[in-house]
Protein backbone atom coordinates (compact mmCIF):
# COMPACT_ATOMS: atom_id res chain seq x y z
CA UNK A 1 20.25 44.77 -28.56
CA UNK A 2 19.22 45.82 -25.06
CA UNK A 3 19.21 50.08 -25.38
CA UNK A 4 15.77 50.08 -24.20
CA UNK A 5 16.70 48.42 -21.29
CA UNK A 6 19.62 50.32 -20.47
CA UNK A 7 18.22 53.23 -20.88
CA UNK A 8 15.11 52.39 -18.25
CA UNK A 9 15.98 54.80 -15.44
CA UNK A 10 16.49 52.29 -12.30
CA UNK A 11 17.40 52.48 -8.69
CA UNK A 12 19.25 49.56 -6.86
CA UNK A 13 18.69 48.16 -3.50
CA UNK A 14 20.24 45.19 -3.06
CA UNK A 15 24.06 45.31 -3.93
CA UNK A 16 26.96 44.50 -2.02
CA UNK A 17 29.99 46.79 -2.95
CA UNK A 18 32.77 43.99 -1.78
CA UNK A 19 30.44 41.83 -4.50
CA UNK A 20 31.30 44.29 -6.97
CA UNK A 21 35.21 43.92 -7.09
CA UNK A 22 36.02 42.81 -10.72
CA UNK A 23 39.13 40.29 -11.24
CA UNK A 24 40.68 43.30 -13.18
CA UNK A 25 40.50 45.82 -10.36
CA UNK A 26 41.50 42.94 -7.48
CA UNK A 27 44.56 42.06 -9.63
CA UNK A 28 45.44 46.20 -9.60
CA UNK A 29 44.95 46.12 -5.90
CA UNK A 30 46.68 43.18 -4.76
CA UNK A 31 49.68 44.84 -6.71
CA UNK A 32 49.25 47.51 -4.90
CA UNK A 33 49.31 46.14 -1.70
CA UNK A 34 51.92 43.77 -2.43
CA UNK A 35 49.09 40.11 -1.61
CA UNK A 36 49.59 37.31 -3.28
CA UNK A 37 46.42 35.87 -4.36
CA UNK A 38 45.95 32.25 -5.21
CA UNK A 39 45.54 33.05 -9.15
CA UNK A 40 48.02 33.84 -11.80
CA UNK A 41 46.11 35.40 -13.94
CA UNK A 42 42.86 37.36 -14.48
CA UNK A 43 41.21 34.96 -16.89
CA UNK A 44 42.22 32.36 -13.90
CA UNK A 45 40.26 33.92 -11.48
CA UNK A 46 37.61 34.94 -13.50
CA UNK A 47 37.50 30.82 -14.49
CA UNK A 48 37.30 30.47 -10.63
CA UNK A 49 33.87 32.22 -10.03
CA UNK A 50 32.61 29.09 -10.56
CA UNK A 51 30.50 27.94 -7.62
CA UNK A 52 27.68 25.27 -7.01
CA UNK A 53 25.74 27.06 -3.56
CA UNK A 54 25.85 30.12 -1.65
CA UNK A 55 28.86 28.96 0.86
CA UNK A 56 31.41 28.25 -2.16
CA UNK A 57 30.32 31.78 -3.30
CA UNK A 58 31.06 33.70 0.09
CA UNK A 59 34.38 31.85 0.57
CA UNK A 60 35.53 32.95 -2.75
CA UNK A 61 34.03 36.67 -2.12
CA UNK A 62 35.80 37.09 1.39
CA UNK A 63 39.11 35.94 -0.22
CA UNK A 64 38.47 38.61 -2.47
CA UNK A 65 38.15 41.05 -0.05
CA UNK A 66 41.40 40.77 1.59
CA UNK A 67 43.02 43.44 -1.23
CA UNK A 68 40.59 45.81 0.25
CA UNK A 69 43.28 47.71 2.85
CA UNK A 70 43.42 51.24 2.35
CA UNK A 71 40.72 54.10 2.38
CA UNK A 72 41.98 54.35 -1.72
CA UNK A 73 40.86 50.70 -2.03
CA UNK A 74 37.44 51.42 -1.02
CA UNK A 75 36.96 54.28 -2.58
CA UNK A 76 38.28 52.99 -6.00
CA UNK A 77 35.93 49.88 -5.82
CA UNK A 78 33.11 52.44 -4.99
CA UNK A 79 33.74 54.41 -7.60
CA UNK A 80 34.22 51.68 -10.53
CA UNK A 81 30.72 50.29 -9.37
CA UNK A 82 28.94 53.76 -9.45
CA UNK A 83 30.85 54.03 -13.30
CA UNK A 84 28.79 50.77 -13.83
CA UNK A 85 25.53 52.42 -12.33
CA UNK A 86 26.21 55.65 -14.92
CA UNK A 87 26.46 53.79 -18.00
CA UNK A 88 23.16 51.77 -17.38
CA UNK A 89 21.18 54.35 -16.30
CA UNK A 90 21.14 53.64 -12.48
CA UNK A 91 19.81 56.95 -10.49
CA UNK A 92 19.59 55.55 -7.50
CA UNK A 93 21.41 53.30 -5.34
CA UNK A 94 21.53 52.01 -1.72
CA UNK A 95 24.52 49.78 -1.46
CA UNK A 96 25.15 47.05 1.50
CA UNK A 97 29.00 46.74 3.03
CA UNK A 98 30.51 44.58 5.65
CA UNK A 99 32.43 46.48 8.01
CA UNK A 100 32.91 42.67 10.10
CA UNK A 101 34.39 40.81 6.56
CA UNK A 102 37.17 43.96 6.84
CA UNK A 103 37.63 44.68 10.69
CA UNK A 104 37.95 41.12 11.52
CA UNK A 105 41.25 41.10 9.53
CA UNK A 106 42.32 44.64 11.04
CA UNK A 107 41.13 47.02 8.76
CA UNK A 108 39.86 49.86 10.24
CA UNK A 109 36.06 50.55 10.63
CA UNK A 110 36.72 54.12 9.71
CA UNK A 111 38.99 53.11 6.46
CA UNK A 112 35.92 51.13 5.36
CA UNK A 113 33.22 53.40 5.83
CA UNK A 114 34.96 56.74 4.80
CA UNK A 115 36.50 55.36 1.48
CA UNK A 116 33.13 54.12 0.31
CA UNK A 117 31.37 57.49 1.61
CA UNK A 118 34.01 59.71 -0.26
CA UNK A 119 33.12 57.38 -3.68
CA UNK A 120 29.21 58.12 -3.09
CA UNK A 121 29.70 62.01 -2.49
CA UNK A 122 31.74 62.18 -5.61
CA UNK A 123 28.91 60.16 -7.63
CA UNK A 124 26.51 62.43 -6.47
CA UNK A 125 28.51 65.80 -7.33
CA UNK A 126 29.66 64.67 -10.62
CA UNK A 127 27.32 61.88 -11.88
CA UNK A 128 24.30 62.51 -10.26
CA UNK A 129 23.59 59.39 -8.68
CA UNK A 130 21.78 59.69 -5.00
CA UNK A 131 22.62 57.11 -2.44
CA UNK A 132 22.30 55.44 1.15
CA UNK A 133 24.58 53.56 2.61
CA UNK A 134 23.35 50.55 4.26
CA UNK A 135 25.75 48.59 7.31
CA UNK A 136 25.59 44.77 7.19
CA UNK A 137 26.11 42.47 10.22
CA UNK A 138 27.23 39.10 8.94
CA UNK A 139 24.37 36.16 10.41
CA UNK A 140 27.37 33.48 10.64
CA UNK A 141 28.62 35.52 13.61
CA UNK A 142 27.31 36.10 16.83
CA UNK A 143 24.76 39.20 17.86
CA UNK A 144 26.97 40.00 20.24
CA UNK A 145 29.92 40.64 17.33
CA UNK A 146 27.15 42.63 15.39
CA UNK A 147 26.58 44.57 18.88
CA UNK A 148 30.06 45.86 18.77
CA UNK A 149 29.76 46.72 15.22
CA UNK A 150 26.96 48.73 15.49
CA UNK A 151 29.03 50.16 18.48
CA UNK A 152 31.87 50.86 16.23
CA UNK A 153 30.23 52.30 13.38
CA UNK A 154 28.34 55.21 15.69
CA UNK A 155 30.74 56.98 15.51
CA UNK A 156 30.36 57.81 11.84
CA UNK A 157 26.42 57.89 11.96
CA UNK A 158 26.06 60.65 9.45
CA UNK A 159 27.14 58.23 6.66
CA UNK A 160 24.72 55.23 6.94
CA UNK A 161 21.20 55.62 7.27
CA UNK A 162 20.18 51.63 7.94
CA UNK A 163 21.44 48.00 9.21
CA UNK A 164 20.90 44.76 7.23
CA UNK A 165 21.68 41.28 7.90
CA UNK A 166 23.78 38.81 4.75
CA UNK A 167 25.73 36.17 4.81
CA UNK A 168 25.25 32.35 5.09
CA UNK A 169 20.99 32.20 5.51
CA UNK A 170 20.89 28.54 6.60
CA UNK A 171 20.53 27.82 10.42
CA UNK A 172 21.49 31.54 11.24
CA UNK A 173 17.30 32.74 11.64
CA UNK A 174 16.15 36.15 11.83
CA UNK A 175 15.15 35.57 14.87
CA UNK A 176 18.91 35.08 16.14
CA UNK A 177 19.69 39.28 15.61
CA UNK A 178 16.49 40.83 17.48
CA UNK A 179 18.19 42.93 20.02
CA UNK A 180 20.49 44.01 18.13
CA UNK A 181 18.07 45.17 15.66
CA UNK A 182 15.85 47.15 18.05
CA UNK A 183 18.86 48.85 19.06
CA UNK A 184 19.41 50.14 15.42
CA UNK A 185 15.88 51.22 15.52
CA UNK A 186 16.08 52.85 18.44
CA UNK A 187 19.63 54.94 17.25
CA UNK A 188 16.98 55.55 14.28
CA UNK A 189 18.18 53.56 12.07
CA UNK A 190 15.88 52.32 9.38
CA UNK A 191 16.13 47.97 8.98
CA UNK A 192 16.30 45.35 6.10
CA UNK A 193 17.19 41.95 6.03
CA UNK A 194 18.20 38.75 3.41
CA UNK A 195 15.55 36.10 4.05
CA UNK A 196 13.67 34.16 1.94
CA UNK A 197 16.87 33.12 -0.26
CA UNK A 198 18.12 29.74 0.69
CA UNK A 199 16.26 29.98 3.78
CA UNK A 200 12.31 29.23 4.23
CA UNK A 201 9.44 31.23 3.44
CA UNK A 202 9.46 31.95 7.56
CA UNK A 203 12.72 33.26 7.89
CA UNK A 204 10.37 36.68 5.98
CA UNK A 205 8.12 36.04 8.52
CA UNK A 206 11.03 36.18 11.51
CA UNK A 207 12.60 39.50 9.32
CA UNK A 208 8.98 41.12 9.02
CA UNK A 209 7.72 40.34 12.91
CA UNK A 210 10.80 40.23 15.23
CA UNK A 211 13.48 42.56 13.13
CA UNK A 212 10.49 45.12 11.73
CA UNK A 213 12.21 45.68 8.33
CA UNK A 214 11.21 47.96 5.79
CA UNK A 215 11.95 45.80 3.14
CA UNK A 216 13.21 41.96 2.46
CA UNK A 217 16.40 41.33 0.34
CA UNK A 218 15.72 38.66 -1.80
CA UNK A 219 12.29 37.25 -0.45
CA UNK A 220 11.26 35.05 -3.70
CA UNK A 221 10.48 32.27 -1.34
CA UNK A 222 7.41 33.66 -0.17
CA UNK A 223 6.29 32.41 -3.14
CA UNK A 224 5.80 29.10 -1.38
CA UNK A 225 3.78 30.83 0.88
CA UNK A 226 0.45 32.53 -0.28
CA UNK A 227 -0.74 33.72 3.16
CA UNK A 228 2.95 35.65 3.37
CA UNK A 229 2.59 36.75 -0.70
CA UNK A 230 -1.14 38.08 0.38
CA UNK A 231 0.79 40.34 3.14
CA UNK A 232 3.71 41.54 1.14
CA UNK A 233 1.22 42.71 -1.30
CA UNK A 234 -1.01 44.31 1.32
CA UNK A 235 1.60 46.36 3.22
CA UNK A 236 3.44 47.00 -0.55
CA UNK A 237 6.52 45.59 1.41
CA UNK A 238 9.44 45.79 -0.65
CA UNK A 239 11.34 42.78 -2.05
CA UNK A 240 15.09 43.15 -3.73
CA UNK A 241 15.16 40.14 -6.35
CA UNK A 242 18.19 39.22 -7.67
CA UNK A 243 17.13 37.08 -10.74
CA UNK A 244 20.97 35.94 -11.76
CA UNK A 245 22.75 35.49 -8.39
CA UNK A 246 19.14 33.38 -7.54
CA UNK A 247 20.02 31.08 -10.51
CA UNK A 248 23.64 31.29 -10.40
CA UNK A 249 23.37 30.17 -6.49
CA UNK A 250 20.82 27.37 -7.53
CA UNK A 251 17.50 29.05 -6.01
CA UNK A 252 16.16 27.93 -9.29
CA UNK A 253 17.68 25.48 -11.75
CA UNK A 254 16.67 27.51 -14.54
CA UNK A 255 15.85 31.17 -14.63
CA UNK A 256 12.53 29.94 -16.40
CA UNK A 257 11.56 28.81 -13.19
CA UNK A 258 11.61 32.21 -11.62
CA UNK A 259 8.66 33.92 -10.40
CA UNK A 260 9.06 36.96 -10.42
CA UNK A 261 6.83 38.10 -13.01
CA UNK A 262 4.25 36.12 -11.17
CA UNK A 263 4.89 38.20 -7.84
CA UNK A 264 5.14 40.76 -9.85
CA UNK A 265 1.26 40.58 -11.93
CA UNK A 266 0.07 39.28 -8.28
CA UNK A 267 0.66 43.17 -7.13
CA UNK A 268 3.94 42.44 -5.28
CA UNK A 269 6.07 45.45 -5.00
CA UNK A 270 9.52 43.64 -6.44
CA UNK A 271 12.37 45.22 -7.70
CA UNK A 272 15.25 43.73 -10.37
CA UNK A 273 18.92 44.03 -8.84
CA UNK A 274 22.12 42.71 -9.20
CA UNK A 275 23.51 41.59 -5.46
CA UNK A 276 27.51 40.65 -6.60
CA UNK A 277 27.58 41.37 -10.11
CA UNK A 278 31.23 40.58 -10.34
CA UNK A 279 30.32 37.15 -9.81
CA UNK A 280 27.42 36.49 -10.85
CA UNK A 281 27.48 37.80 -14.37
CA UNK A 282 25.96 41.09 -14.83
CA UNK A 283 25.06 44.35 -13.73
CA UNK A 284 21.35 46.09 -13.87
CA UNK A 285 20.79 46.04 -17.37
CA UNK A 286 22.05 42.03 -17.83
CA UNK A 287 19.39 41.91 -15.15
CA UNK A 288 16.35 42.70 -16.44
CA UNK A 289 17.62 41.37 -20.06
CA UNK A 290 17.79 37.72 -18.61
CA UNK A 291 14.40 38.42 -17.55
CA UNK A 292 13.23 39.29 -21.16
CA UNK A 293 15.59 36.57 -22.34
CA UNK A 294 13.77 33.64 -20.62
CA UNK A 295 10.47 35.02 -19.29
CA UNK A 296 9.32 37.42 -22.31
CA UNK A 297 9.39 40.54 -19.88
CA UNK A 298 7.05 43.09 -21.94
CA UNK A 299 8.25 47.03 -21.76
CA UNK A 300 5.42 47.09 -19.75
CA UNK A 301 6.43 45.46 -17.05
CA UNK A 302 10.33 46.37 -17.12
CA UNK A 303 8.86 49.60 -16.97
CA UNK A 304 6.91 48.82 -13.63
CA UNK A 305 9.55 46.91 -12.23
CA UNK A 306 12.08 50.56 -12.89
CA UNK A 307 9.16 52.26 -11.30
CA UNK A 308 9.07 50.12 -7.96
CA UNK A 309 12.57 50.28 -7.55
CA UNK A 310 12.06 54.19 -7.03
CA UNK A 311 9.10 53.37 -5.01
CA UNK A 312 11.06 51.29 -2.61
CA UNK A 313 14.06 53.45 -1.74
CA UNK A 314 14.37 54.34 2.14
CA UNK A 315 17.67 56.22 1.69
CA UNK A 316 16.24 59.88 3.16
């Protein structure tokens, strides 16, 4: 029903690979690694991604992590995601991880970083999929934990080319992670940030200002804001929209209510991604269908939101 769609060439920015870790694969792990998780089956867990805001979500996603242990582990979730990427089409991608969601339960930095690296090489060699890896300091912690990330993950410089900031939006501000943001910059590290998701239209202001990103993850609040739309649009400042993990986390009741078609005719420079498919339903192509599905997205613009996805990549 959707080939047209699936065959759009598309790159994707905003993805986070432990967001990607079907019920099928975490069963195979957990075997693996001998955890008991707190299902019995996968249509059980599957019946548990069921959530009502963005906290039920991450608690649910960081219990999911925990069957990531081993170098293999990483690399097989990699992989299976980038399998995902070369049956829709997806030429492009520059996925987010959380080194803090692993090494705060005593996995490794390195067993992280390398397993997921060794997956992206292998995409590019065999299905021709370019990538950037982007490092993620969780907001609910302290700037002095992401310090010691950063710290930590120096050591392996040649395999991330930027620093984001995810996790719980609410009451954790831009604003809270400037230092350790100029530091990235200053390692030359490019910078992007969530804002604009559950949090306020000036949490993009805090992201744009004090943390000097490149480009906003998520960012559909700005809608509420036309002197902030007027500057995205001005400075072409990239926004990753999510359109079913923004419904699915109750940004918008209905995905009718979404606006980014709007930001898009307006001359925003938005882009259609998929954020934690495994939960939230669907992968690039169920993306931009739900956007045909309930706005009446013309070729035309699919086509121009494919083409600003290229536009917006930062991975060198």
């Amino acid at each position: 029903m959707y080939d047209w769609l699936n065959a759009l060439p598309k790159a994707e920015l905003h993805v986070h690979l432990e967001g990607t870790l079907e019920p099928e694969l975490m069963f195979k792990l957990a075997e693996r690694n001998k955890i008991k998780l707190p299902w019995s089956s996968v249509e059980q867990a599957r019946q548990a991604y069921q959530f009502n805001n963005l906290q039920e979500f991450l608690d649910l996603y960081y219990q999911g992590a925990h069957v990531l242990q081993t170098e293999q582990d990483f690399y097989d979730l990699t992989i299976a995601y980038l399998q995902h990427c070369e049956a829709q089409n997806v030429l492009h991608v520059e996925p987010f991880f959380d080194p803090q969601t692993h090494t705060q339960r005593g996995i490794a930095m390195e067993t992280a970083i390398v397993g997921i690296s060794e997956a992206l090489a292998d995409a590019r060699d065999l299905m021709g999929i370019s990538s950037g890896l982007i490092l993620c300091f969780l907001r609910h912690l302290s700037e002095e934990d992401a310090f010691a990330t950063l710290k930590q993950a120096m050591a392996f410089r040649d395999l991330f080319f930027a620093v984001g900031l995810d996790s719980s939006e609410m009451d954790h501000p831009p604003s809270k992670f400037v230092n350790v943001f100029a530091k990235a910059r200053a390692e030359g590290l490019l910078a992007v940030a969530h804002a604009g998701e559950e949090g306020p239209p000036e949490y993009i202001w805090q992201a744009l200002d004090l943390l000097k990103v490149s480009r906003i993850d998520h960012g559909v609040r700005a809608w509420e804001d036309q002197r902030l739309m007027q500057r995205l649009i001005d400075e072409q400042i990239p926004l990753t929209v999510c359109p079913l993990s923004n419904t699915k986390l109750k940004v918008y009741g209905n995905m009718s209510e979404h606006p980014i078609l709007k930001m898009l005719e307006q001359g925003a420079l938005v882009t259609v991604n998929s954020d934690d498919p495994a939960y939230f339903g669907g992968y690039m192509t169920e993306n931009f269908a739900v956007l045909h599905q309930a706005l009446d997205m013309s070729h035309e613009q699919a086509e121009r939101l494919s083409e600003n996805s290229f536009k917006a990549r930062l991975a060198p």
